[in-house]
C-alpha atoms as a PDB file:
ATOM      1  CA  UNK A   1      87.068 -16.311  45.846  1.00  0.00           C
ATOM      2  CA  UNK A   2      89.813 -14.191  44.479  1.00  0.00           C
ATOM      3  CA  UNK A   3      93.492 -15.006  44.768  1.00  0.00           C
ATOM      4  CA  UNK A   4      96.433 -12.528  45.253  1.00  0.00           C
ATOM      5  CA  UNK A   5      99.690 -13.510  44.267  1.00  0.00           C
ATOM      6  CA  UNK A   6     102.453 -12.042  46.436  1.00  0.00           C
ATOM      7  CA  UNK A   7     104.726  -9.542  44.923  1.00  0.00           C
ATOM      8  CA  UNK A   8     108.856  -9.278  45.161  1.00  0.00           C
ATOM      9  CA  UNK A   9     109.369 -13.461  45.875  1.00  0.00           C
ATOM     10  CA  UNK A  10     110.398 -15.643  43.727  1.00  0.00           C
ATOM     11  CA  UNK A  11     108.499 -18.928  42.203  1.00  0.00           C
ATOM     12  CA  UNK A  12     110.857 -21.108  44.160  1.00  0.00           C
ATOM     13  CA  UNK A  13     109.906 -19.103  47.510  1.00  0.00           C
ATOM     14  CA  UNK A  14     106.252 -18.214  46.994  1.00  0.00           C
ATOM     15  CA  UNK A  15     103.742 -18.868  49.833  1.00  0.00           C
ATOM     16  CA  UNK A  16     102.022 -22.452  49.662  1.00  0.00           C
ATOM     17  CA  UNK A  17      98.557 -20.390  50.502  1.00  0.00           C
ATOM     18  CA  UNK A  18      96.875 -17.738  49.235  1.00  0.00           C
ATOM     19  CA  UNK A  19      95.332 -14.713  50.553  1.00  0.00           C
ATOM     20  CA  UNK A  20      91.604 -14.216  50.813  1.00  0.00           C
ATOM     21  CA  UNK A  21      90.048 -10.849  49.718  1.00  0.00           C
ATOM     22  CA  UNK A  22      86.936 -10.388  50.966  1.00  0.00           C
ATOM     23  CA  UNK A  23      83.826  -9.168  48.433  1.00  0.00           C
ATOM     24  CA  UNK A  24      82.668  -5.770  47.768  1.00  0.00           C
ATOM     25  CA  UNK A  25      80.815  -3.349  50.425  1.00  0.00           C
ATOM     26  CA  UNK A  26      77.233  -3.569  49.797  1.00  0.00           C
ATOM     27  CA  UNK A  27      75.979  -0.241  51.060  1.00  0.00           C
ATOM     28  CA  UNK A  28      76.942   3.038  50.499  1.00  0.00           C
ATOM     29  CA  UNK A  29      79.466   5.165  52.553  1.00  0.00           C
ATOM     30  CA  UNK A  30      78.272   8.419  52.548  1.00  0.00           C
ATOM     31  CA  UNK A  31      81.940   9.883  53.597  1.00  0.00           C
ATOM     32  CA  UNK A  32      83.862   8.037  50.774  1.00  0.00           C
ATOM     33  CA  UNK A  33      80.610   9.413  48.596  1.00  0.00           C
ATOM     34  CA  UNK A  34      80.863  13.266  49.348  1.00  0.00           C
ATOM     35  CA  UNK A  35      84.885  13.113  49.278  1.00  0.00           C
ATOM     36  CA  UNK A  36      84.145  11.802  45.868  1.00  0.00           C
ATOM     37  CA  UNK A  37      81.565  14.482  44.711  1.00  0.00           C
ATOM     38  CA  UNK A  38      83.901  17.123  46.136  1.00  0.00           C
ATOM     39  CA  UNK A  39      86.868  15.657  43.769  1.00  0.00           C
ATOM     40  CA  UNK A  40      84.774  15.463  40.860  1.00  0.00           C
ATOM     41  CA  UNK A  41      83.405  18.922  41.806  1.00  0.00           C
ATOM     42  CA  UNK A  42      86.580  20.752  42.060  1.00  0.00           C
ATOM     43  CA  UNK A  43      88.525  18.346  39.310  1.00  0.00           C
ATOM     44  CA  UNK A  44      85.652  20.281  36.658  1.00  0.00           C
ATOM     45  CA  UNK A  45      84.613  23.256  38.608  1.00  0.00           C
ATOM     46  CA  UNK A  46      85.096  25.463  35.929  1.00  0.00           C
ATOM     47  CA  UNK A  47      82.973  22.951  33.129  1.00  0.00           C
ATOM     48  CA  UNK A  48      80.281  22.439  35.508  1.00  0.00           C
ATOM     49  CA  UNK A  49      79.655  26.091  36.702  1.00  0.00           C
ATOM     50  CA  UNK A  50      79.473  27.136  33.138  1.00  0.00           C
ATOM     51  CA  UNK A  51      77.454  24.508  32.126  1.00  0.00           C
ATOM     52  CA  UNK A  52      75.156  25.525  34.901  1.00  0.00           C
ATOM     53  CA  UNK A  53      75.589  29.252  34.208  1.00  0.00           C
ATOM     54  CA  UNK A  54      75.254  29.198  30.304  1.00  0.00           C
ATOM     55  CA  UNK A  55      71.683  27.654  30.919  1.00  0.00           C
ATOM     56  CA  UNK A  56      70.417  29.936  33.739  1.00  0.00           C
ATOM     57  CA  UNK A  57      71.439  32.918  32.202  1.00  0.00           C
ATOM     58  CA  UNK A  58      69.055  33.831  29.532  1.00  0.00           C
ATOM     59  CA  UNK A  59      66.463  32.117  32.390  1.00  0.00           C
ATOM     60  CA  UNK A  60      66.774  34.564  35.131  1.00  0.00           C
ATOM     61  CA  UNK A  61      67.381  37.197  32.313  1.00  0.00           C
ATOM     62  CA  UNK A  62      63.859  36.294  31.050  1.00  0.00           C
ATOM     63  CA  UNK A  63      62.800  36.301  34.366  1.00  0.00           C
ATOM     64  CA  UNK A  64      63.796  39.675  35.230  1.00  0.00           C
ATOM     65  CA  UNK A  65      62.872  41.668  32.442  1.00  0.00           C
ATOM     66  CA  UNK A  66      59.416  40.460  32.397  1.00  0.00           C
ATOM     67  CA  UNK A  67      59.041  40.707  36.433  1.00  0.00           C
ATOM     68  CA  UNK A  68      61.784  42.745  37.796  1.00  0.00           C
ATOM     69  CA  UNK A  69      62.203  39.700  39.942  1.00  0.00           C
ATOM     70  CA  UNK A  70      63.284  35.990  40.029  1.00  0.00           C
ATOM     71  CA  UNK A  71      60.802  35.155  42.170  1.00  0.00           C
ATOM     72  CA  UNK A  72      58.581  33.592  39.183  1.00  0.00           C
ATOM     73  CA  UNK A  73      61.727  30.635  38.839  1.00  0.00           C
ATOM     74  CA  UNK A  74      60.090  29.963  42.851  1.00  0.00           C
ATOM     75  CA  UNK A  75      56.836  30.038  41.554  1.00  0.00           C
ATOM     76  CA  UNK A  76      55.461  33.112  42.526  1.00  0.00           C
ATOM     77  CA  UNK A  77      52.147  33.745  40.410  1.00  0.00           C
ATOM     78  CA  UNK A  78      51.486  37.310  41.354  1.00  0.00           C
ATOM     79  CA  UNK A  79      52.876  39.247  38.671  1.00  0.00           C
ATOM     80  CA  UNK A  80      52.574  36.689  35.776  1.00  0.00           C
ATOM     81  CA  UNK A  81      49.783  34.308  36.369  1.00  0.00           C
ATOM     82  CA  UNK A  82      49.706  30.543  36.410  1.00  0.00           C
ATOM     83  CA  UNK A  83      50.501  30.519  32.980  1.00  0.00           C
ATOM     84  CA  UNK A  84      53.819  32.119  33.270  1.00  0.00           C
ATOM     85  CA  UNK A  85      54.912  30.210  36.247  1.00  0.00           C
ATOM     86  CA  UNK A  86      54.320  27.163  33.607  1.00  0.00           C
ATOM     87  CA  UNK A  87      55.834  28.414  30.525  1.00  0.00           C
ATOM     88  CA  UNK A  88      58.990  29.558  33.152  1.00  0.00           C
ATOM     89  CA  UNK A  89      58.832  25.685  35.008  1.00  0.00           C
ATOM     90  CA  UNK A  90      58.916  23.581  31.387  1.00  0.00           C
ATOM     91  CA  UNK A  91      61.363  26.524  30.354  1.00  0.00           C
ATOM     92  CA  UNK A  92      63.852  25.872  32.847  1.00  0.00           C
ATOM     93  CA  UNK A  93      63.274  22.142  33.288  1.00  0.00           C
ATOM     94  CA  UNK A  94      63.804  21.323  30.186  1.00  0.00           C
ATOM     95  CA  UNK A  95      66.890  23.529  29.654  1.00  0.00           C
ATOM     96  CA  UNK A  96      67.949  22.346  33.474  1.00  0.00           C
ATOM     97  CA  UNK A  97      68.264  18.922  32.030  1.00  0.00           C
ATOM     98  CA  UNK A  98      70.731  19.362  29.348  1.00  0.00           C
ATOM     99  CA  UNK A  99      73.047  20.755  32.243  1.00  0.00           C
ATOM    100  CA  UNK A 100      72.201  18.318  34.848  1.00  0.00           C
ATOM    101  CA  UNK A 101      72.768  15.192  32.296  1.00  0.00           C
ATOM    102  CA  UNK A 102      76.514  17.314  31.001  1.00  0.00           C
ATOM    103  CA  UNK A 103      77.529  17.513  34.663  1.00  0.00           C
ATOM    104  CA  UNK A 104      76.410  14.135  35.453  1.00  0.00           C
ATOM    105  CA  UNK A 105      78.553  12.411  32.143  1.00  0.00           C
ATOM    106  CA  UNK A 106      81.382  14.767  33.087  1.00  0.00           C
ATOM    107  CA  UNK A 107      81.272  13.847  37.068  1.00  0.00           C
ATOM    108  CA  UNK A 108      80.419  10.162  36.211  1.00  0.00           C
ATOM    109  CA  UNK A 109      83.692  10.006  33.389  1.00  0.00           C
ATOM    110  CA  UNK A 110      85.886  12.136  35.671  1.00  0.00           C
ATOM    111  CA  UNK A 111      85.352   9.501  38.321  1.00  0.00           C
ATOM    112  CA  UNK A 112      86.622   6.390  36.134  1.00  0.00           C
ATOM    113  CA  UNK A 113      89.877   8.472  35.198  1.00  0.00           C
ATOM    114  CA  UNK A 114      88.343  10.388  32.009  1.00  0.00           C
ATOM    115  CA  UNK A 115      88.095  13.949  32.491  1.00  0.00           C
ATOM    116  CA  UNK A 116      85.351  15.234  29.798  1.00  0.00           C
ATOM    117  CA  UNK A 117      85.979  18.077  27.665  1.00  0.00           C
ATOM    118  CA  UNK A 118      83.266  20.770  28.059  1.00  0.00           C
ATOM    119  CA  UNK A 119      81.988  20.232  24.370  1.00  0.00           C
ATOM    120  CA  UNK A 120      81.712  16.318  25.058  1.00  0.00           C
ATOM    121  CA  UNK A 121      79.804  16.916  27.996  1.00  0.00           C
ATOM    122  CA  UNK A 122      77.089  19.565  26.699  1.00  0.00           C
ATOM    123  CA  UNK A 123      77.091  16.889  23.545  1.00  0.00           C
ATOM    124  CA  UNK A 124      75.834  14.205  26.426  1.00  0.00           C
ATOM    125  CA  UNK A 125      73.442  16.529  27.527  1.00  0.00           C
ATOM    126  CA  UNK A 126      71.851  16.845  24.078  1.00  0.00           C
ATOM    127  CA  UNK A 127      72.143  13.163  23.401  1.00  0.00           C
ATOM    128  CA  UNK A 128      70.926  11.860  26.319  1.00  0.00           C
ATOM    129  CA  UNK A 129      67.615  14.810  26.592  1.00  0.00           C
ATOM    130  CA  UNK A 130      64.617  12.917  25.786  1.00  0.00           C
ATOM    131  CA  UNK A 131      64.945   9.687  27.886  1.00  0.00           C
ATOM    132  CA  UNK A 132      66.250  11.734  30.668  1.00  0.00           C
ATOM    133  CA  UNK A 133      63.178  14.082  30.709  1.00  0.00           C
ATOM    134  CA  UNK A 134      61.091  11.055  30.146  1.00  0.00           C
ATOM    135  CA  UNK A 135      62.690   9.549  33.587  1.00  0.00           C
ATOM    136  CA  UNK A 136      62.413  12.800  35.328  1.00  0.00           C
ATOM    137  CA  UNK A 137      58.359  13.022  34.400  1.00  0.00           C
ATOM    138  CA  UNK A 138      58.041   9.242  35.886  1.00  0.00           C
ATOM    139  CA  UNK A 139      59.716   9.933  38.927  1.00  0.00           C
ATOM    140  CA  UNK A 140      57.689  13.163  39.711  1.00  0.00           C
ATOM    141  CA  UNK A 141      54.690  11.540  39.238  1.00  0.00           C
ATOM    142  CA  UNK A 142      55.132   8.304  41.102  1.00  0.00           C
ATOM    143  CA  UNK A 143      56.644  10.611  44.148  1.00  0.00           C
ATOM    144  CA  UNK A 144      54.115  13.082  43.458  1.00  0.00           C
ATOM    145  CA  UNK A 145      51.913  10.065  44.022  1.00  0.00           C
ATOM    146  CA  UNK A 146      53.866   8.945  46.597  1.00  0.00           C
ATOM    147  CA  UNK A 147      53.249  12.630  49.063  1.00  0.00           C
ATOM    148  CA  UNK A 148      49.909  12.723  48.044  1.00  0.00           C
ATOM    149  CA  UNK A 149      49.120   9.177  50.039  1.00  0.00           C
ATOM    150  CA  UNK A 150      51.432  10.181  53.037  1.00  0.00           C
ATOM    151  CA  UNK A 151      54.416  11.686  53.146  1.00  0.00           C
ATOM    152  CA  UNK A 152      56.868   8.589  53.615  1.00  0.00           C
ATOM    153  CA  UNK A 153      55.822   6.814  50.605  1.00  0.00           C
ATOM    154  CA  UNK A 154      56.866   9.978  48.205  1.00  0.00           C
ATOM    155  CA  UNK A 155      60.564  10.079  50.375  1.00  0.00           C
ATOM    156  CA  UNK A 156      61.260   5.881  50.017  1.00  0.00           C
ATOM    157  CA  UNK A 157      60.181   6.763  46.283  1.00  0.00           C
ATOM    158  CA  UNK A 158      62.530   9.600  45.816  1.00  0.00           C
ATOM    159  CA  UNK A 159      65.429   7.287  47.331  1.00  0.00           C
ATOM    160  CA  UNK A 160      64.541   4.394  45.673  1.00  0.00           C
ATOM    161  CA  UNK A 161      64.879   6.613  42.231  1.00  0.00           C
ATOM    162  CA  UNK A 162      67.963   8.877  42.694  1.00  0.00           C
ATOM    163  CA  UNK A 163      70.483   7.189  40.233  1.00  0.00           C
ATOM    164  CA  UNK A 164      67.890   6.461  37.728  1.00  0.00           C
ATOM    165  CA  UNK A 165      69.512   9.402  35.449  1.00  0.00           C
ATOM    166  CA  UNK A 166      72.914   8.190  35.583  1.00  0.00           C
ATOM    167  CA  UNK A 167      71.730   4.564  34.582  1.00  0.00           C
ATOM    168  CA  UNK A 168      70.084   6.115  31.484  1.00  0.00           C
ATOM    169  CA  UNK A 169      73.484   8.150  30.909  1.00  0.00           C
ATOM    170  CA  UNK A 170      76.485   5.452  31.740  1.00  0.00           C
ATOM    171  CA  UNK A 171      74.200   2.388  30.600  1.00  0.00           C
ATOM    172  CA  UNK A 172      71.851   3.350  28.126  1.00  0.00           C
ATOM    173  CA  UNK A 173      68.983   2.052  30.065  1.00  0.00           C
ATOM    174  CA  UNK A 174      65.597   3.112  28.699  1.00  0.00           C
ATOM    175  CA  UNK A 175      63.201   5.039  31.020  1.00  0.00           C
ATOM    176  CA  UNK A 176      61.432   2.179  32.849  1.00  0.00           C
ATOM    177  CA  UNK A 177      64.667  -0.039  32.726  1.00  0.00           C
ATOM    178  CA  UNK A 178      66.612   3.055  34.385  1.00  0.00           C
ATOM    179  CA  UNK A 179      63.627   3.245  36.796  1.00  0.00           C
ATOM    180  CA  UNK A 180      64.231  -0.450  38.258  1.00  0.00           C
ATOM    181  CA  UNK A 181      67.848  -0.119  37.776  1.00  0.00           C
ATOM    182  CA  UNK A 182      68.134   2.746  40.177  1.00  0.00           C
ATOM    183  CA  UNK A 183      65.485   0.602  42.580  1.00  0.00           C
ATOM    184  CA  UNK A 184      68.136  -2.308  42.770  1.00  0.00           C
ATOM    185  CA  UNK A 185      71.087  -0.593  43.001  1.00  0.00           C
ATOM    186  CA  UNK A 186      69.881   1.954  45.949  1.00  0.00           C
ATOM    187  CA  UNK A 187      68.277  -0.920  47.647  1.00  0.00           C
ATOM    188  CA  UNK A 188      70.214  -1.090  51.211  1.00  0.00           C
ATOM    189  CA  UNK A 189      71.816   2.162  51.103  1.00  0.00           C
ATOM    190  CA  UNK A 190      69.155   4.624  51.255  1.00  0.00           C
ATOM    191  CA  UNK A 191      69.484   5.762  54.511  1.00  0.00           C
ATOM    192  CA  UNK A 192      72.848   7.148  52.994  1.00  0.00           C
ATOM    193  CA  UNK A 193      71.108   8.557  50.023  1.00  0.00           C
ATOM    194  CA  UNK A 194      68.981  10.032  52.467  1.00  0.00           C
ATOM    195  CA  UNK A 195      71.812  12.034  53.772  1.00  0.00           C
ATOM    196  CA  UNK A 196      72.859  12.819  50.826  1.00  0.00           C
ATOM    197  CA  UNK A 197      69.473  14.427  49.725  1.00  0.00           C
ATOM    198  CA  UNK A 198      69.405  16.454  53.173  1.00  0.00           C
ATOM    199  CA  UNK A 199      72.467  17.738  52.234  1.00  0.00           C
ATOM    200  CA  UNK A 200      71.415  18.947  48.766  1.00  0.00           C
ATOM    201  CA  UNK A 201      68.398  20.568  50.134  1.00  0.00           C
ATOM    202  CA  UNK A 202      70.975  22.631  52.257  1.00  0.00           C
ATOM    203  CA  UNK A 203      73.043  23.510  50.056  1.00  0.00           C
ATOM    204  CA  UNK A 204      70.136  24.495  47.524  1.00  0.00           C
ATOM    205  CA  UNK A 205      68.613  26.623  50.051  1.00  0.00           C
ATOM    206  CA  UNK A 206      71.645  28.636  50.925  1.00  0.00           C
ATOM    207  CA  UNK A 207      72.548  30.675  47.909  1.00  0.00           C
ATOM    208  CA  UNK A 208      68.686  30.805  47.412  1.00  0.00           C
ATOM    209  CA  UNK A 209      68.540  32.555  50.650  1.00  0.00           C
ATOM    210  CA  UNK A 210      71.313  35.243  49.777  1.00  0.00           C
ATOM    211  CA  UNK A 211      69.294  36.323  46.728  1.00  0.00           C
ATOM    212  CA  UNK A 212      66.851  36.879  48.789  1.00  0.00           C
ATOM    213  CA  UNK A 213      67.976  39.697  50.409  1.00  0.00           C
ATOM    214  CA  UNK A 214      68.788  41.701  47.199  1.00  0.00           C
ATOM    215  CA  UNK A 215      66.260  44.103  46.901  1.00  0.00           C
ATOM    216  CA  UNK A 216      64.733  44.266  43.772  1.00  0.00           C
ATOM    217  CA  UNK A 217      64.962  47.882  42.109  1.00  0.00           C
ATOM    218  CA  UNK A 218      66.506  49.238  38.749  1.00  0.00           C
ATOM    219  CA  UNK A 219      69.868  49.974  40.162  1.00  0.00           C
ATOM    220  CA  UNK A 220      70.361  46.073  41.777  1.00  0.00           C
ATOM    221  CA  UNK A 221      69.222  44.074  38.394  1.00  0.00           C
ATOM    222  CA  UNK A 222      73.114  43.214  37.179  1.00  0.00           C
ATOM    223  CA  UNK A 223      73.555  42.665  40.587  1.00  0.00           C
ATOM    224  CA  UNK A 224      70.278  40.142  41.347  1.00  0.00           C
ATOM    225  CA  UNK A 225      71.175  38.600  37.763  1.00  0.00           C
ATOM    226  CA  UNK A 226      74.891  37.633  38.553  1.00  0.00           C
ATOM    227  CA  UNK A 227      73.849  36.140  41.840  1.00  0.00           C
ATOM    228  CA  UNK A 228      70.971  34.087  40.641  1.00  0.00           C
ATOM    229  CA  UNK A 229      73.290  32.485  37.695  1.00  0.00           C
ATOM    230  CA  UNK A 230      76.148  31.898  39.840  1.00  0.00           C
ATOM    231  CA  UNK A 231      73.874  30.625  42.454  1.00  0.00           C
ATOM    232  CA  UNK A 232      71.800  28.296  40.299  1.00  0.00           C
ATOM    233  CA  UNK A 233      74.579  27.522  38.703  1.00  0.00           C
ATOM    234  CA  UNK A 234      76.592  26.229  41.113  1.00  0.00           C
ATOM    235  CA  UNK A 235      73.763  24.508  42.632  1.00  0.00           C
ATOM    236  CA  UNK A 236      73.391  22.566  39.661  1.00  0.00           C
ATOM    237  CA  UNK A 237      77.142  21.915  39.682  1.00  0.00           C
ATOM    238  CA  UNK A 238      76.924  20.521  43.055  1.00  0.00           C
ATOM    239  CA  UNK A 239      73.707  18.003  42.824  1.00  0.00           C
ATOM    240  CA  UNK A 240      75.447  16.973  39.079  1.00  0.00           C
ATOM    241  CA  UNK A 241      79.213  15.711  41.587  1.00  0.00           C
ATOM    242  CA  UNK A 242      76.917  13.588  44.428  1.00  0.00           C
ATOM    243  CA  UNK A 243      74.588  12.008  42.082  1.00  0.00           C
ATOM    244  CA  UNK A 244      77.282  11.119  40.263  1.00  0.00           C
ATOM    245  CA  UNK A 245      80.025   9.924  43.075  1.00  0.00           C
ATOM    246  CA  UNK A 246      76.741   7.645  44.949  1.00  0.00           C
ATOM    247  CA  UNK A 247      75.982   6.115  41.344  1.00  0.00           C
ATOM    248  CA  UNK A 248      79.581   5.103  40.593  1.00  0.00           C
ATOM    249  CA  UNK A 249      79.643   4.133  44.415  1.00  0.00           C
ATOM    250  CA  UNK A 250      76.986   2.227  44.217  1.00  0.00           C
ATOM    251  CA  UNK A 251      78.188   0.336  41.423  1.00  0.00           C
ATOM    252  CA  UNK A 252      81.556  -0.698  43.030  1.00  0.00           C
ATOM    253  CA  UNK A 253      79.066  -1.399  46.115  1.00  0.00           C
ATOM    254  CA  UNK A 254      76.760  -3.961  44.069  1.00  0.00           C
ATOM    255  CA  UNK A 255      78.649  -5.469  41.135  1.00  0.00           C
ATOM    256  CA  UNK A 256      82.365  -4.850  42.888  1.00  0.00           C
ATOM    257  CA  UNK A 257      83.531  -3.959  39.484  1.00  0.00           C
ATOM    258  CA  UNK A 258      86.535  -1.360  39.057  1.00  0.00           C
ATOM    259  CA  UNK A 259      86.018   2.575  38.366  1.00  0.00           C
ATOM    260  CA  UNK A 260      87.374   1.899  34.497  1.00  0.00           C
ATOM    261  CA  UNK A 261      84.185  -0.393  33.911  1.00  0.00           C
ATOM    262  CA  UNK A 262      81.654   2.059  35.148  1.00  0.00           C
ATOM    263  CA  UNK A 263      81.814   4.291  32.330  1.00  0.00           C
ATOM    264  CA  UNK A 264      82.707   1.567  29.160  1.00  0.00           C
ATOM    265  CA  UNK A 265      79.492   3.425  27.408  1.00  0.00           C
ATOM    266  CA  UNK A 266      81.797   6.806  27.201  1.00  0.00           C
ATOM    267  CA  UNK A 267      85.024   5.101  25.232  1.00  0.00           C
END
């Protein structure tokens, strides 16, 4: 039980009783979890889109000049076989990563009152590569696994793993410790995550739609390349903010412990 000792009175004239204050929320508001994302979002926009940018750029520039399209980054194998759609797809996941981890220690820091510089967080990307991509090869297999049964199993897997990359980031969990880490901590709140993921695959899909009407001819490629980066980038930017505002959520949520603590690993 925690105590709170009333402000502005005097020893002689404090209460005889003191004031209950009840434990932390166990599940996760998803309003007080996108008002977050959108603070961290804005509070950076400028590091995050250019984190995103910087690594989709020579990516759809790649893309382009070998297709005339970005429809490979889809994975379109008409015009560059299977083996192209793979080089692209370990290409851009691996270079996706750095970004995604920078945008998640930036969003993660910004949230317990440390705004990142842009160096520090591309220098968290880099650090933090290798157990990251090892966490992101788990999880698609086990929900890989997980749609191949029935469809269910591969969504409660997906949940059950969505703040497995921040633990590896904020609490230098190794991949399988990050793996039950995110299990505990989204346990009870996934129906909120689950919102949360609907809403990223809406917000994914938008901008993907737009560059899909740009025709693809000589005259439109600056014009298909600008929209692709921006659009991929600020995708990027946007999954980075909620994963990390429902992680740091989640934490206060769980363990009830203040914004400051989240992010100790960063000092």
């Amino acid at each position: 039980m925690k105590h709170v000792k009333l402000s502005g009175v005097r020893p002689s004239e404090e209460a005889p009783h003191t004031e209950e204050v009840s434990g932390p929320v166990r599940k996760l508001q998803l309003g007080t979890a996108l008002s977050r994302a959108i603070g961290a979002l804005f509070g950076n926009f400028f590091s995050f889109s250019a984190i995103g940018c910087l690594v989709y750029a020579p990516i759809v520039a790649c893309a382009i000049a070998f297709t005339g399209n970005v429809t490979v980054l889809k994975g379109d194998t008409s015009q560059v076989g299977w083996m192209g759609v793979l080089l692209s797809f370990l290409a851009t996941a691996i270079f996706t990563q750095i970004a995604y981890v920078a945008i998640l220690s930036g969003g993660i820091s910004f949230l317990s009152g440390d705004k990142m510089t842009l160096g520090r967080m591309i220098r968290s990307g880099m650090k933090f590569l290798f157990p990251v991509i090892a966490v992101a090869i788990i999880s698609f297999v086990l929900v890989l696994l997980g749609y191949v049964f029935l469809i269910i199993p591969g969504v409660i897997i997906s949940l059950m793993l969505y703040v497995a990359i921040p633990a590896v980031i904020a609490e230098k969990k190794d991949p399988i410790e990050a793996l039950k880490r995110s299990r505990d901590l989204t346990r009870g709140s996934r129906w909120a995550i689950f919102a949360v993921m609907i809403i990223v695959a809406i917000i994914t899909n938008v901008p993907q739609w737009l560059v899909g009407f740009i025709q693809p001819s000589a005259e439109n490629v600056p014009l298909l390349f600008v929209v692709t980066v921006l659009s991929y980038g600020v995708i990027t930017a946007v999954n980075g903010a909620l994963n990390a505002a429902v992680y740091v959520q989640l934490r206060e949520c769980k363990e009830g412990i203040s914004t400051d603590e989240v992010t100790e690993v960063f000092a």
